[in-house]
Protein backbone atom coordinates (compact mmCIF):
# COMPACT_ATOMS: atom_id res chain seq x y z
CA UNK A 1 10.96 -15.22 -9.54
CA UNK A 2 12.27 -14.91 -13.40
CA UNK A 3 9.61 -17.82 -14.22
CA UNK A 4 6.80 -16.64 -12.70
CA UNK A 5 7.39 -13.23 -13.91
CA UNK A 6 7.32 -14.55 -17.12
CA UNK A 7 3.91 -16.47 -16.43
CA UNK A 8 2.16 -13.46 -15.26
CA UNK A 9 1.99 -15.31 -11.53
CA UNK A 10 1.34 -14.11 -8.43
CA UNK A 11 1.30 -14.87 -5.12
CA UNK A 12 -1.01 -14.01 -2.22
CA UNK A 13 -1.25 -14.78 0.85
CA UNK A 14 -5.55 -15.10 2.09
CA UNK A 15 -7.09 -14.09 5.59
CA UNK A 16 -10.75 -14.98 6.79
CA UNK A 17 -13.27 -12.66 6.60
CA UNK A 18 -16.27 -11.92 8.89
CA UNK A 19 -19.01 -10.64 7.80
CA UNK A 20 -20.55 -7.81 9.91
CA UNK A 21 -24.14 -9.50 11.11
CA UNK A 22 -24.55 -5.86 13.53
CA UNK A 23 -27.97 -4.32 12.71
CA UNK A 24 -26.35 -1.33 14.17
CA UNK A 25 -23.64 -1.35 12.01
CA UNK A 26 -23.89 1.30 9.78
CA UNK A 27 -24.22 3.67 12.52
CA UNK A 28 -20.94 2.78 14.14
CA UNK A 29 -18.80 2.89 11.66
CA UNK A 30 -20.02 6.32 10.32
CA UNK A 31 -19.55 7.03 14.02
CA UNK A 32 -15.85 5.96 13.87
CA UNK A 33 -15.30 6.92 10.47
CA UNK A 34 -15.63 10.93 11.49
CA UNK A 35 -13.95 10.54 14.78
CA UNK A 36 -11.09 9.41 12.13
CA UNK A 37 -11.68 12.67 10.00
CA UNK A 38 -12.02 14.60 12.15
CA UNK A 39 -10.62 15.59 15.87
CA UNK A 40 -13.01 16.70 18.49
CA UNK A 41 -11.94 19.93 19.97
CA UNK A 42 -10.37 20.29 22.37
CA UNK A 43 -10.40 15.85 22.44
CA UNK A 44 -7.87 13.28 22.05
CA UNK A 45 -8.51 10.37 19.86
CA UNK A 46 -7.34 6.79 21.08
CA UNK A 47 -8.12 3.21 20.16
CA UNK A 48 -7.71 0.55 22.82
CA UNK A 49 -7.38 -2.84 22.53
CA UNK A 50 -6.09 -6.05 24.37
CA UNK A 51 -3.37 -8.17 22.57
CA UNK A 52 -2.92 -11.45 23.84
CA UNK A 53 -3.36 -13.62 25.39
CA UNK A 54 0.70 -14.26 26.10
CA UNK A 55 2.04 -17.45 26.59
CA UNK A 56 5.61 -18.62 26.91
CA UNK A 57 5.72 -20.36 23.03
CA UNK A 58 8.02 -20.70 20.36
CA UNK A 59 7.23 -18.08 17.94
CA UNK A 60 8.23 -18.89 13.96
CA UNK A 61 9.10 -16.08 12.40
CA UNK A 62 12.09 -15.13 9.36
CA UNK A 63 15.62 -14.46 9.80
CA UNK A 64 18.51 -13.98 7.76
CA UNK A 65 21.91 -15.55 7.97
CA UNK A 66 25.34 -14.23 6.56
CA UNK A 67 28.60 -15.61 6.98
CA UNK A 68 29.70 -16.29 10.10
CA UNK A 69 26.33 -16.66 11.25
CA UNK A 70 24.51 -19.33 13.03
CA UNK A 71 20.79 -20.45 12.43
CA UNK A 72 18.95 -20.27 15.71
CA UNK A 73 16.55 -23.79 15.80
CA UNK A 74 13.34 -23.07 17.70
CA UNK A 75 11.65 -25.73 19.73
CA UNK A 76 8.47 -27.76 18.16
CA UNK A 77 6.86 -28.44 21.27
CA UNK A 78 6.05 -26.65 24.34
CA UNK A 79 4.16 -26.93 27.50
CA UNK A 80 1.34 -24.44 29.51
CA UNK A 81 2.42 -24.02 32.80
CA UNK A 82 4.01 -21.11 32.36
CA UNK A 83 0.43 -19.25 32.63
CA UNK A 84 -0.62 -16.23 30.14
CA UNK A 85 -0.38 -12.45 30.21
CA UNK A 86 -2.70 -10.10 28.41
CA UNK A 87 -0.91 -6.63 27.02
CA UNK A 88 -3.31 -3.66 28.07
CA UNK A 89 -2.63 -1.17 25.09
CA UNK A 90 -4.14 2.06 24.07
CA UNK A 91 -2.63 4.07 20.33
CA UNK A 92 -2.80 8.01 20.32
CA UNK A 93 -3.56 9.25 16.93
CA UNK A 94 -2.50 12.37 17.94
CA UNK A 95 1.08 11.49 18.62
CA UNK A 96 1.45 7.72 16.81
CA UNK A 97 2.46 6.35 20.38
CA UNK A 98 1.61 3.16 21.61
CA UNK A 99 1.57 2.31 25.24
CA UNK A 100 0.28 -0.73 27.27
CA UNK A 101 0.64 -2.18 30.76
CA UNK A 102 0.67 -6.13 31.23
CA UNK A 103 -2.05 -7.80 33.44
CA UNK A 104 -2.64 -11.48 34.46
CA UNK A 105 -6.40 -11.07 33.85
CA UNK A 106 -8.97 -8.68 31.64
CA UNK A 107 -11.56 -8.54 33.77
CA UNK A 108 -13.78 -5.64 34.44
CA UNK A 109 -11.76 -4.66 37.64
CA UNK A 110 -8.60 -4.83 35.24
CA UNK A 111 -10.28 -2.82 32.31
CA UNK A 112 -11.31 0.05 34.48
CA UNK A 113 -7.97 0.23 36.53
CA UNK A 114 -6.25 0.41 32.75
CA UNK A 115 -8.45 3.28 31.54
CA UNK A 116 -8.24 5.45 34.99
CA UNK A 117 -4.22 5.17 33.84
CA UNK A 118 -5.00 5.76 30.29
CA UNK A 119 -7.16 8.71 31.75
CA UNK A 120 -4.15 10.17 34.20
CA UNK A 121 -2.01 10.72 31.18
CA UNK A 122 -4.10 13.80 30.26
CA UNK A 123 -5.27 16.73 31.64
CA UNK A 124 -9.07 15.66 32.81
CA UNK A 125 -10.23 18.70 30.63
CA UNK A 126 -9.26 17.13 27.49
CA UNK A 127 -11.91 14.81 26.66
CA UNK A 128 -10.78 11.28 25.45
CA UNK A 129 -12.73 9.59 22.77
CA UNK A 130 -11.85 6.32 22.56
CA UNK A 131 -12.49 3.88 20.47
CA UNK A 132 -12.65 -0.18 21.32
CA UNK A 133 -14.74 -3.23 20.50
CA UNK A 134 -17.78 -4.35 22.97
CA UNK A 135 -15.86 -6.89 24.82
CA UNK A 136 -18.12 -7.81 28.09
CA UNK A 137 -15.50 -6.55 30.31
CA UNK A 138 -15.14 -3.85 28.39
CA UNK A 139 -18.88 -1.90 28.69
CA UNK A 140 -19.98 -3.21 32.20
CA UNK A 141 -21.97 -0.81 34.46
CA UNK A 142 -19.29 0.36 36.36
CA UNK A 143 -16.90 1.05 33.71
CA UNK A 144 -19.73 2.76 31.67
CA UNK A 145 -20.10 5.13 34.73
CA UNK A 146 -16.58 6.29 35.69
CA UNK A 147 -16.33 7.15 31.51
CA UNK A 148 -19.24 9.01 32.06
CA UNK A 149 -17.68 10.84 35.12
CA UNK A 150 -14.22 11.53 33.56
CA UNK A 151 -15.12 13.30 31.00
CA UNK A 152 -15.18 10.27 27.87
CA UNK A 153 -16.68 8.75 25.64
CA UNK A 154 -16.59 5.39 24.11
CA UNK A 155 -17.23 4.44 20.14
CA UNK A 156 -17.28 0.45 20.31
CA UNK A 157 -16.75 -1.19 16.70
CA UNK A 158 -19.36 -3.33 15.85
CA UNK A 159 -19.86 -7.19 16.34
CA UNK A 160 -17.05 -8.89 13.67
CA UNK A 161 -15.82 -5.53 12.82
CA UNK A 162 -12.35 -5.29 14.89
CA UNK A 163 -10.77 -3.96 11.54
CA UNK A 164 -12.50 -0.40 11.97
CA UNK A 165 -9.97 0.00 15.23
CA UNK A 166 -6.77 1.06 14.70
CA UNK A 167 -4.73 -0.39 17.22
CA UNK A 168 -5.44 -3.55 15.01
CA UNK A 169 -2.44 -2.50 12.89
CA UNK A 170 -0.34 -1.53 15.41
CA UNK A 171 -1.17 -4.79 17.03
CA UNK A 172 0.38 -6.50 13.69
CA UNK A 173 3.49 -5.09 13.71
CA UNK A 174 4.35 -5.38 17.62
CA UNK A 175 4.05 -9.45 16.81
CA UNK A 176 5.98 -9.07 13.60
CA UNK A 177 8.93 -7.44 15.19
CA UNK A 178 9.31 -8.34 19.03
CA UNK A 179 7.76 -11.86 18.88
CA UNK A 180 8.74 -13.53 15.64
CA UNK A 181 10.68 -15.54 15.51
CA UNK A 182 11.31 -15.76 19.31
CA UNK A 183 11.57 -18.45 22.27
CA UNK A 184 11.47 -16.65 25.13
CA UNK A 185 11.40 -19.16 28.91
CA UNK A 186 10.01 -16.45 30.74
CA UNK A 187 7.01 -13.45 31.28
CA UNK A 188 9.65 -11.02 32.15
CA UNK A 189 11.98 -11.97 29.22
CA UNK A 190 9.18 -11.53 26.90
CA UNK A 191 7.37 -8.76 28.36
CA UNK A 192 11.36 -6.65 28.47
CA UNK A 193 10.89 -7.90 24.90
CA UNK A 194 7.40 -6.03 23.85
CA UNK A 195 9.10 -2.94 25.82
CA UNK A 196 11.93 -2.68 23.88
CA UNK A 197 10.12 -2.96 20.86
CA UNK A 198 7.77 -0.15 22.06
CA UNK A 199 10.71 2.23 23.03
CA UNK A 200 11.93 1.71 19.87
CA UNK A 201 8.81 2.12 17.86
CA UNK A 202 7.54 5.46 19.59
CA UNK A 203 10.76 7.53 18.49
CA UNK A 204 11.02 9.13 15.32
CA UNK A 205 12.50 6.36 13.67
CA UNK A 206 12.39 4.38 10.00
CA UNK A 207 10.03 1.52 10.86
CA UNK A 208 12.13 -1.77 9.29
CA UNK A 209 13.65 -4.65 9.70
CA UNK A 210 17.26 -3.11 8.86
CA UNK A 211 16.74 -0.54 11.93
CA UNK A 212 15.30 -3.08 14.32
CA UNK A 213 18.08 -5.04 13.94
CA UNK A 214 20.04 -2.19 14.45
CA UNK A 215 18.31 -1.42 17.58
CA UNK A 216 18.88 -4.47 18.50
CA UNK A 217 22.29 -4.34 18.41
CA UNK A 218 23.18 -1.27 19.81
CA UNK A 219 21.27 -2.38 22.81
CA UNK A 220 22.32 -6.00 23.53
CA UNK A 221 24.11 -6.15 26.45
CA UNK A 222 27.65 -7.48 26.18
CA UNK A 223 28.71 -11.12 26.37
């Protein structure tokens, strides 16, 4: 660190970029840009999003070891059979929660029974304007139809232009802290996992590695 201090060098990690090819795109994100300035009255602002799809893998990750501490090895190789899982999840800017429900499948049928759940959480005369990209499953006719009938309304991001939602973030640190590094050898091992992390995450609570671990601790059961 001394040397390349003394060098003047830096490092960075890089991330693709996609350009925004939307000819509506302008519109949108002014669109999405005031829902963010501003709330609606009497309307509660969410961003939905799916984050998966789960398999059973091994995750790498970082760790630290101390003394009297052994270096978990995580396998190289892994096999499918264990099927995927997609995490349903919807952020409230309101309250900085994040909730989801796990799903085999994010099909149309799946999308709208998520969003009449998302919908029972509040009182049908708030509105809910949600925001979400344009996924197929996401703006078929029948889903576009029970929004219009419970009372909200949809801002889809543009085409390439996932960053404008939220839940992106969100997204980011739910793999950071509840998947890497992990191994889990089972859906319900890593799906307790996510839940955990989520229980922890939605108190008020110093988001870090230090009180994870913590967390973590306090709530392992005992050998």
């Amino acid at each position: 660190g001394e040397i390349l201090r003394r060098y003047k060098v830096r490092l960075r990690r890089t991330k693709t970029w996609k350009e925004s090819t939307d000819p509506l795109f302008a519109q949108k994100y002014r669109a999405i840009r005031r829902l963010y300035q501003h709330r609606p009255a009497n309307g509660r602002r969410l961003c939905i999003d799916e984050f998966g799809p789960l398999n059973l893998q091994p995750r790498h990750g970082h760790c630290r070891t101390g003394p009297g501490k052994r270096l978990d090895r995580i396998r190289a190789t892994y096999n499918r059979k264990g099927g995927i899982r997609h995490f349903l999840a919807f952020y409230d800017l309101e309250t900085d929660r994040l909730y989801g429900r796990f799903t085999n499948h994010k099909k149309a049928t799946d999308i709208l029974s998520f969003l009449k759940w998302v919908r029972s959480r509040y009182p049908r005369s708030q509105k809910l304007h949600i925001v979400m990209d344009n996924y197929g499953s996401h703006i078929t006719a029948g889903v576009l139809a029970w929004a219009k009938d419970h009372n909200v309304r949809f801002y889809l991001t543009p085409t390439n232009g996932s960053w404008l939602n939220r839940i992106e973030s969100q997204f980011t640190a739910l793999k950071k802290f509840a998947l890497q590094p992990s191994d889990y050898h089972s859906h319900a091992e890593q799906e307790a996992a996510i839940e955990s992390y989520l229980t922890w995450r939605n108190r008020h609570r110093d988001l870090s590695i230090t009180a994870w671990n913590e967390y973590h601790r306090e709530t392992a059961p005992a050998a």
